[in-house]
N, C-alpha and C. Protein backbone atom coordinates (compact mmCIF):
# COMPACT_ATOMS: atom_id res chain seq x y z
N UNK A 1 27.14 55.95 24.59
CA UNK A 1 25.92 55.79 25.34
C UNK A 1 24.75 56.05 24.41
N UNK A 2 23.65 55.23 24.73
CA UNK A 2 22.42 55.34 23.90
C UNK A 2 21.41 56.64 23.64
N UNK A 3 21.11 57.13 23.18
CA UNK A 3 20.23 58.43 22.95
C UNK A 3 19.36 58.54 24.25
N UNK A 4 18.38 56.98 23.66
CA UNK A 4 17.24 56.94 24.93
C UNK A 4 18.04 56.87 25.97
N UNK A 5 19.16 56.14 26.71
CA UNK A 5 19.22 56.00 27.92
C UNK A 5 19.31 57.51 28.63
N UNK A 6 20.23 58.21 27.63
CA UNK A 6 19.47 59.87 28.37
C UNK A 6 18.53 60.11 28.70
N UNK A 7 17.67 60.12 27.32
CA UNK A 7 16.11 60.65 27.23
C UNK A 7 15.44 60.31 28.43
N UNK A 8 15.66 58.91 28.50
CA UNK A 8 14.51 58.25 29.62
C UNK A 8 15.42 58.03 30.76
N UNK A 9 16.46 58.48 30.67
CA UNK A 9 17.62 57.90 32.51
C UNK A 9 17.31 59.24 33.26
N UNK A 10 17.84 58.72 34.02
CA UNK A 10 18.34 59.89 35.50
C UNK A 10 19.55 60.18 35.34
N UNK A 11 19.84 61.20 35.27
CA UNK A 11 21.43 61.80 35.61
C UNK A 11 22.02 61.79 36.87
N UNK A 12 22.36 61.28 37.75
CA UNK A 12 22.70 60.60 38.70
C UNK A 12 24.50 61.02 39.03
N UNK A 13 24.61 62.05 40.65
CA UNK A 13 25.10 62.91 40.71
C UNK A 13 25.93 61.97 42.19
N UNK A 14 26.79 61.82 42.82
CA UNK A 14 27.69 60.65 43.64
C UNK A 14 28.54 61.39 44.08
N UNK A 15 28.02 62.07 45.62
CA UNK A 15 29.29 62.58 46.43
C UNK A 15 30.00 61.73 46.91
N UNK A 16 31.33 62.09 46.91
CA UNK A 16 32.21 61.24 48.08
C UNK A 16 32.84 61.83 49.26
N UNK A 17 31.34 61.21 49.83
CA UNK A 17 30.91 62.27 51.17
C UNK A 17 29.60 61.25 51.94
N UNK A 18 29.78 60.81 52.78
CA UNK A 18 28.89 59.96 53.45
C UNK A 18 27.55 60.34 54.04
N UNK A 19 26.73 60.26 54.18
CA UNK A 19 25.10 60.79 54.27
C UNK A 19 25.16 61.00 56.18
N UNK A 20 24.24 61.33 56.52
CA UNK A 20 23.81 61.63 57.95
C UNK A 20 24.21 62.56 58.59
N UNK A 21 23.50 63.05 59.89
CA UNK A 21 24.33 64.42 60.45
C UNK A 21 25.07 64.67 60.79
N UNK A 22 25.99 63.42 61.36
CA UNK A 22 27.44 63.70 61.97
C UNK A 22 28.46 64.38 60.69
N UNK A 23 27.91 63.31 59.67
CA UNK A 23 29.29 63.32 58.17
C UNK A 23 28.56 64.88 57.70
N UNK A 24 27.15 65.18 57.75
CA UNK A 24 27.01 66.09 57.31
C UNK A 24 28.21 67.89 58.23
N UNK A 25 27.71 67.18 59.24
CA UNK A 25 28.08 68.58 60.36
C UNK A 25 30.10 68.71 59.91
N UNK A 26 30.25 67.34 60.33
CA UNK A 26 31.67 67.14 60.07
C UNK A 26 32.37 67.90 58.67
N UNK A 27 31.52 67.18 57.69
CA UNK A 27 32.12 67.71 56.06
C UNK A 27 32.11 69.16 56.26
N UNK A 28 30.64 69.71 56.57
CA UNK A 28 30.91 71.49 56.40
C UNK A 28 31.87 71.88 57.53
N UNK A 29 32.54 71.78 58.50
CA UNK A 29 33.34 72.31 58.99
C UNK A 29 34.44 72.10 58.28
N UNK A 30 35.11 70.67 58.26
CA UNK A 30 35.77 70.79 57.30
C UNK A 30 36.34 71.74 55.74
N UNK A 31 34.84 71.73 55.07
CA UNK A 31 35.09 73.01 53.91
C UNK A 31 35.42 74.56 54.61
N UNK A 32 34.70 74.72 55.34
CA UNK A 32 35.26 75.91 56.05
C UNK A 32 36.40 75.89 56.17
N UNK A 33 37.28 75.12 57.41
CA UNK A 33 38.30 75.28 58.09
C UNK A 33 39.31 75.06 56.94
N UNK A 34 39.73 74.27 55.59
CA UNK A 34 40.36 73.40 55.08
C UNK A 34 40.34 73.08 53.60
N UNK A 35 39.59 73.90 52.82
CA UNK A 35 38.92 73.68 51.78
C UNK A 35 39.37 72.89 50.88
N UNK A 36 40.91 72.83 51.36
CA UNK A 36 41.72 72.64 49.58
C UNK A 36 42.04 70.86 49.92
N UNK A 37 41.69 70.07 50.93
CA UNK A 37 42.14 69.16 51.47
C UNK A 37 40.76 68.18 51.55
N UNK A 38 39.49 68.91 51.49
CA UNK A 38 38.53 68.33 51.68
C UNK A 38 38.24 67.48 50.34
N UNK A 39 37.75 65.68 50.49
CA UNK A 39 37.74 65.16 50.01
C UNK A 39 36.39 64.90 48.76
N UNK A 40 35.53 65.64 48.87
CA UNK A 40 34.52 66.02 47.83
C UNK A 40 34.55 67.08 46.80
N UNK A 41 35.12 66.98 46.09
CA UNK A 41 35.40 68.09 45.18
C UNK A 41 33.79 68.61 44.53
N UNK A 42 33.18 67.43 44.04
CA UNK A 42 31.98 67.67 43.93
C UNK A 42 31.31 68.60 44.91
N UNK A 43 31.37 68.45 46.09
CA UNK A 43 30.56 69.10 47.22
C UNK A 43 31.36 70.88 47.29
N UNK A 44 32.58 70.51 46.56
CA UNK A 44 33.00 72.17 47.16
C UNK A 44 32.93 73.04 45.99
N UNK A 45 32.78 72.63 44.76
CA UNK A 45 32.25 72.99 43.95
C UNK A 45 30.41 73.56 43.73
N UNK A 46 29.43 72.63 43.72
CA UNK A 46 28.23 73.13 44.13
C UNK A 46 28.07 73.67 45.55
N UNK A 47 28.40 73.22 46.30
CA UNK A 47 27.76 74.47 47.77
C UNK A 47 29.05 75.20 48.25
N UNK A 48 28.35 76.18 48.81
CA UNK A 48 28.33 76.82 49.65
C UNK A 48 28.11 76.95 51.46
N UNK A 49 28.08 78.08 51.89
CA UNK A 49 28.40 78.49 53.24
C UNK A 49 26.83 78.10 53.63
N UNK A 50 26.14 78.44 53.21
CA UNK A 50 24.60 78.16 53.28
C UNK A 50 23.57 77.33 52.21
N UNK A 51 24.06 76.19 51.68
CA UNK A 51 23.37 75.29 50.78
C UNK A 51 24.02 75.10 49.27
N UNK A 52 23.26 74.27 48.50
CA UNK A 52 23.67 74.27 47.40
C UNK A 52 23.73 75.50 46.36
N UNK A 53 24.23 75.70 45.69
CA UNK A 53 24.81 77.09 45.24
C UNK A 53 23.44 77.67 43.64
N UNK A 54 23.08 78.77 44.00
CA UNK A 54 21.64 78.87 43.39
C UNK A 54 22.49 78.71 41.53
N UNK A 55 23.54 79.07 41.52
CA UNK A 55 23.95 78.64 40.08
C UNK A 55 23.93 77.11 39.38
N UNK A 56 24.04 76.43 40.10
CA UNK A 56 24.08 74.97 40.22
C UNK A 56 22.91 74.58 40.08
N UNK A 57 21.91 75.15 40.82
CA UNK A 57 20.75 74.53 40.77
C UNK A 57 19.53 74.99 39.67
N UNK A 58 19.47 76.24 39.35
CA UNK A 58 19.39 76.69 38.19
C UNK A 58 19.54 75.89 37.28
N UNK A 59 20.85 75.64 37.30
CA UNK A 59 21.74 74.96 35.94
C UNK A 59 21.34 73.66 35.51
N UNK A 60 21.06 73.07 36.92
CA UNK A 60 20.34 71.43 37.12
C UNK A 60 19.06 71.57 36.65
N UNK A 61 18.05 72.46 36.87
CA UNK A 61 16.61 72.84 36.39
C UNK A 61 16.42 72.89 35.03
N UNK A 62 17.27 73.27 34.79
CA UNK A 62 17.44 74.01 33.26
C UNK A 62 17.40 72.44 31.94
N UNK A 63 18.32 71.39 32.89
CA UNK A 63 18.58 70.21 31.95
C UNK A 63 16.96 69.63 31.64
N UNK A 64 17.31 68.58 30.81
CA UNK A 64 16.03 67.97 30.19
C UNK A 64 15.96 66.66 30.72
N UNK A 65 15.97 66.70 31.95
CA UNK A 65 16.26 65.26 32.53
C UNK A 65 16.46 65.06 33.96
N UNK A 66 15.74 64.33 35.01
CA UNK A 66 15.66 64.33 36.19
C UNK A 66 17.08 64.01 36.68
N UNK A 67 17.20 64.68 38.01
CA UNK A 67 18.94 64.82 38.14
C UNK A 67 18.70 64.12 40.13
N UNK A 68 19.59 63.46 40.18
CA UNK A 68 19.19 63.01 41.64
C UNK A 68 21.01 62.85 42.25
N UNK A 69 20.81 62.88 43.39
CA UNK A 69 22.31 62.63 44.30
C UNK A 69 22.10 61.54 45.30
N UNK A 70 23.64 61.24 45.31
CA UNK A 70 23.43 59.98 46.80
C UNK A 70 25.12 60.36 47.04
N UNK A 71 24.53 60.34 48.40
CA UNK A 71 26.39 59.99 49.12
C UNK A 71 27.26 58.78 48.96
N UNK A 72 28.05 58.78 49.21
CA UNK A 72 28.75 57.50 49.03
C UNK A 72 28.31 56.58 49.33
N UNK A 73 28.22 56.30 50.87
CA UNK A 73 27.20 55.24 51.98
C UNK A 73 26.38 55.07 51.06
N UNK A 74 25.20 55.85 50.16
CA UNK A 74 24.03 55.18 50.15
C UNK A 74 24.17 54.59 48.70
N UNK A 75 25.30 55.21 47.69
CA UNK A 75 25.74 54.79 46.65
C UNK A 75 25.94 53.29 46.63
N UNK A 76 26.95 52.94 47.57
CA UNK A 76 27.31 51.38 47.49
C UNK A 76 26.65 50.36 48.31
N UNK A 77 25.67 51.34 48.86
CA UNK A 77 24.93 50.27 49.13
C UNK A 77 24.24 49.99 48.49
N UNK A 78 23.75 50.52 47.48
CA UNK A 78 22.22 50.40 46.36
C UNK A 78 23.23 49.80 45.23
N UNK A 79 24.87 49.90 45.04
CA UNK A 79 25.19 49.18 43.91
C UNK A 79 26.52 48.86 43.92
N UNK A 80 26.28 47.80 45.45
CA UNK A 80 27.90 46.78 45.51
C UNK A 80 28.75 46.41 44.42
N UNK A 81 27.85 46.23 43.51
CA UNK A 81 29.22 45.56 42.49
C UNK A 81 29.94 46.62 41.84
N UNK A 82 29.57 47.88 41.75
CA UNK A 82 30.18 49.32 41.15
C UNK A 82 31.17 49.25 42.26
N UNK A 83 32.15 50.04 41.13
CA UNK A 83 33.83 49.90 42.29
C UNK A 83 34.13 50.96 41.36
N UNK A 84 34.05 52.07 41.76
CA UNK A 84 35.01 53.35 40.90
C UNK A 84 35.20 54.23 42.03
N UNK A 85 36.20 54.93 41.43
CA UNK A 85 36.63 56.53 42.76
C UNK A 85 35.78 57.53 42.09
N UNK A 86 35.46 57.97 43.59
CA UNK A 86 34.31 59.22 43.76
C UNK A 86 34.55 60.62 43.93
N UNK A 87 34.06 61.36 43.53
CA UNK A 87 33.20 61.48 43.11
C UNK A 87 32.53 61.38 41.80
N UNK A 88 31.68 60.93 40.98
CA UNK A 88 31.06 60.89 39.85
C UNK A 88 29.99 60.96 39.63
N UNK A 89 29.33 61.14 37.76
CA UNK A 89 28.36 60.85 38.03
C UNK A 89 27.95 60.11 36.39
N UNK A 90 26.67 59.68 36.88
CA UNK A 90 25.87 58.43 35.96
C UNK A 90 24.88 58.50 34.83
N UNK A 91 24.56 58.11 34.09
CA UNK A 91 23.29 58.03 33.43
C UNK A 91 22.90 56.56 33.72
N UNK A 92 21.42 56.85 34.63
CA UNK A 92 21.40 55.56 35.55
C UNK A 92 19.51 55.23 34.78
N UNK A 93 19.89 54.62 33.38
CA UNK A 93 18.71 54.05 32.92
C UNK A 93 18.54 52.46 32.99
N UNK A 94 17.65 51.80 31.67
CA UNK A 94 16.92 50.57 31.57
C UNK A 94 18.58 49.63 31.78
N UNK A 95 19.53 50.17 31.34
CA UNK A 95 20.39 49.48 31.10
C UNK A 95 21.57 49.06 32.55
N UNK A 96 21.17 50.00 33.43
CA UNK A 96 21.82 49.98 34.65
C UNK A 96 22.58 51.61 34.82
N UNK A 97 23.56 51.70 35.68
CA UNK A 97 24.36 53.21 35.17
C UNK A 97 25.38 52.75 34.33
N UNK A 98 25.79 54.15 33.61
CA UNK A 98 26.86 54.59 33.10
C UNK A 98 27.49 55.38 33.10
N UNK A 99 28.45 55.76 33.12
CA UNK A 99 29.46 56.52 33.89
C UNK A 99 29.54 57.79 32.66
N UNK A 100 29.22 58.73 33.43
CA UNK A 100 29.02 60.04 32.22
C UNK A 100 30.46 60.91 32.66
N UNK A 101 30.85 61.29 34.20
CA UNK A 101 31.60 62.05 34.27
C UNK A 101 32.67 61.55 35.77
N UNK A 102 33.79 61.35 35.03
CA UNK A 102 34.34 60.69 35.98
C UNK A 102 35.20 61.47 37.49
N UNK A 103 35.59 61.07 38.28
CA UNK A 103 36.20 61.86 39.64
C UNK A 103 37.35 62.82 39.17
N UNK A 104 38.01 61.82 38.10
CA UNK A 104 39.26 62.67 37.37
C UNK A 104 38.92 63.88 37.04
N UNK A 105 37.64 63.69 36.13
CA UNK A 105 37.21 65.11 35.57
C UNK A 105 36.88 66.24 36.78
N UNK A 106 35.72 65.43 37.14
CA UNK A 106 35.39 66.33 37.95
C UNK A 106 36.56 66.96 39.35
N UNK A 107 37.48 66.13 39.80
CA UNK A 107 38.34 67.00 40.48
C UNK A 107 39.17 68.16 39.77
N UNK A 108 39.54 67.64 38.44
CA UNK A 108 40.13 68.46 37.47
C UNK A 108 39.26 70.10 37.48
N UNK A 109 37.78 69.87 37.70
CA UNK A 109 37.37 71.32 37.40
C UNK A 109 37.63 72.51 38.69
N UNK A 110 38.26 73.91 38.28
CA UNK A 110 38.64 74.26 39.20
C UNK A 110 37.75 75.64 39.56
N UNK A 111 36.36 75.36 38.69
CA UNK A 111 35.11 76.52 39.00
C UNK A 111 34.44 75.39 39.02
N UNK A 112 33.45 76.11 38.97
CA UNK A 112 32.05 75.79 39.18
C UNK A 112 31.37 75.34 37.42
N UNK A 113 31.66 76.55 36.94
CA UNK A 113 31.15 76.46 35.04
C UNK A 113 32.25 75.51 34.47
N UNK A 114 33.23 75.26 35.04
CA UNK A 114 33.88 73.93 34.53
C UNK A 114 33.03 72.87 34.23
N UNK A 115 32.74 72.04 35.55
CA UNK A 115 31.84 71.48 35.53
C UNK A 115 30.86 71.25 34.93
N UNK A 116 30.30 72.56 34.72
CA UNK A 116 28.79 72.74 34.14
C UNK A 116 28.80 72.53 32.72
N UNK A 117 29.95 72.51 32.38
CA UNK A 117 30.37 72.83 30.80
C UNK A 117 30.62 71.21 30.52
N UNK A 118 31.21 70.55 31.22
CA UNK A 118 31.21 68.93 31.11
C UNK A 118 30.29 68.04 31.26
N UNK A 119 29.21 68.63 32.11
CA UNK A 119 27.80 68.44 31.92
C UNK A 119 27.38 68.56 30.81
N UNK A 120 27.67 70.18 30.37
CA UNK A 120 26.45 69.88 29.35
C UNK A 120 27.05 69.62 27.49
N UNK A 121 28.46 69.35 27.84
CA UNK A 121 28.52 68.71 26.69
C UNK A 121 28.29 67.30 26.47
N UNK A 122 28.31 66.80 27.72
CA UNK A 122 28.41 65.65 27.52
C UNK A 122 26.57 64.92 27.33
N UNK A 123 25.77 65.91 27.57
CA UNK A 123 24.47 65.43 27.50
C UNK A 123 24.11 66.30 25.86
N UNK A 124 25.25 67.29 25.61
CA UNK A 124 24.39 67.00 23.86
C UNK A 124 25.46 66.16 22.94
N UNK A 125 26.27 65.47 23.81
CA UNK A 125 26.59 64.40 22.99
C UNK A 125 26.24 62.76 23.62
């Protein structure tokens, strides 16, 4: 991937987890009741019982580069021709996205600083 498309992209963050209040209300019971079965690994990783998890977000602040999320729903709808398993995420510059961190990985992480650590190697390389 290109230097600039970092510099100047969005880091672009893809639950696979559908947007609105039902999927919202639904998913968090789910993590409660079920955790190990629930289909967002992404989502059970950053939040919590009460929001996104202040380590996470910190961590997101901290990068050098605007960081944005979309649920699945709003994912494929903004980019039908993308066909990958979710959760992931992008460097979504001039060039279109690119796939920085894939579902594999990210289900693979089994903390939180997993994650964070695949983040941020992968943005100083």
């Amino acid at each position: 991937m290109a230097e600039t498309d970092i510099e100047e992209g969005v880091l672009l963050f893809v639950y696979n987890a559908n947007s609105g209040a039902f999927s919202l209300v639904k998913d968090y019971l789910h993590q409660l009741t079920d955790p190990a079965t629930y289909e967002c690994r992404l989502c059970g990783l950053t939040y919590g019982n009460l929001g996104m998890k202040n380590e996470w977000k910190e961590f997101l602040e901290g990068l050098e580069i605007k960081v944005e999320f979309l649920h699945r729903d709003e994912f494929r709808e903004s980019n039908p021709e993308v066909h990958i398993e979710l959760p992931a995420a992008f460097i979504k510059g001039g060039k279109g996205l690119t796939l920085l961190i894939s579902a594999d990985e990210i289900n693979a992480s089994q903390i939180l600083q997993d994650l964070m650590e695949i983040v941020r190697s992968r943005m100083e390389n």
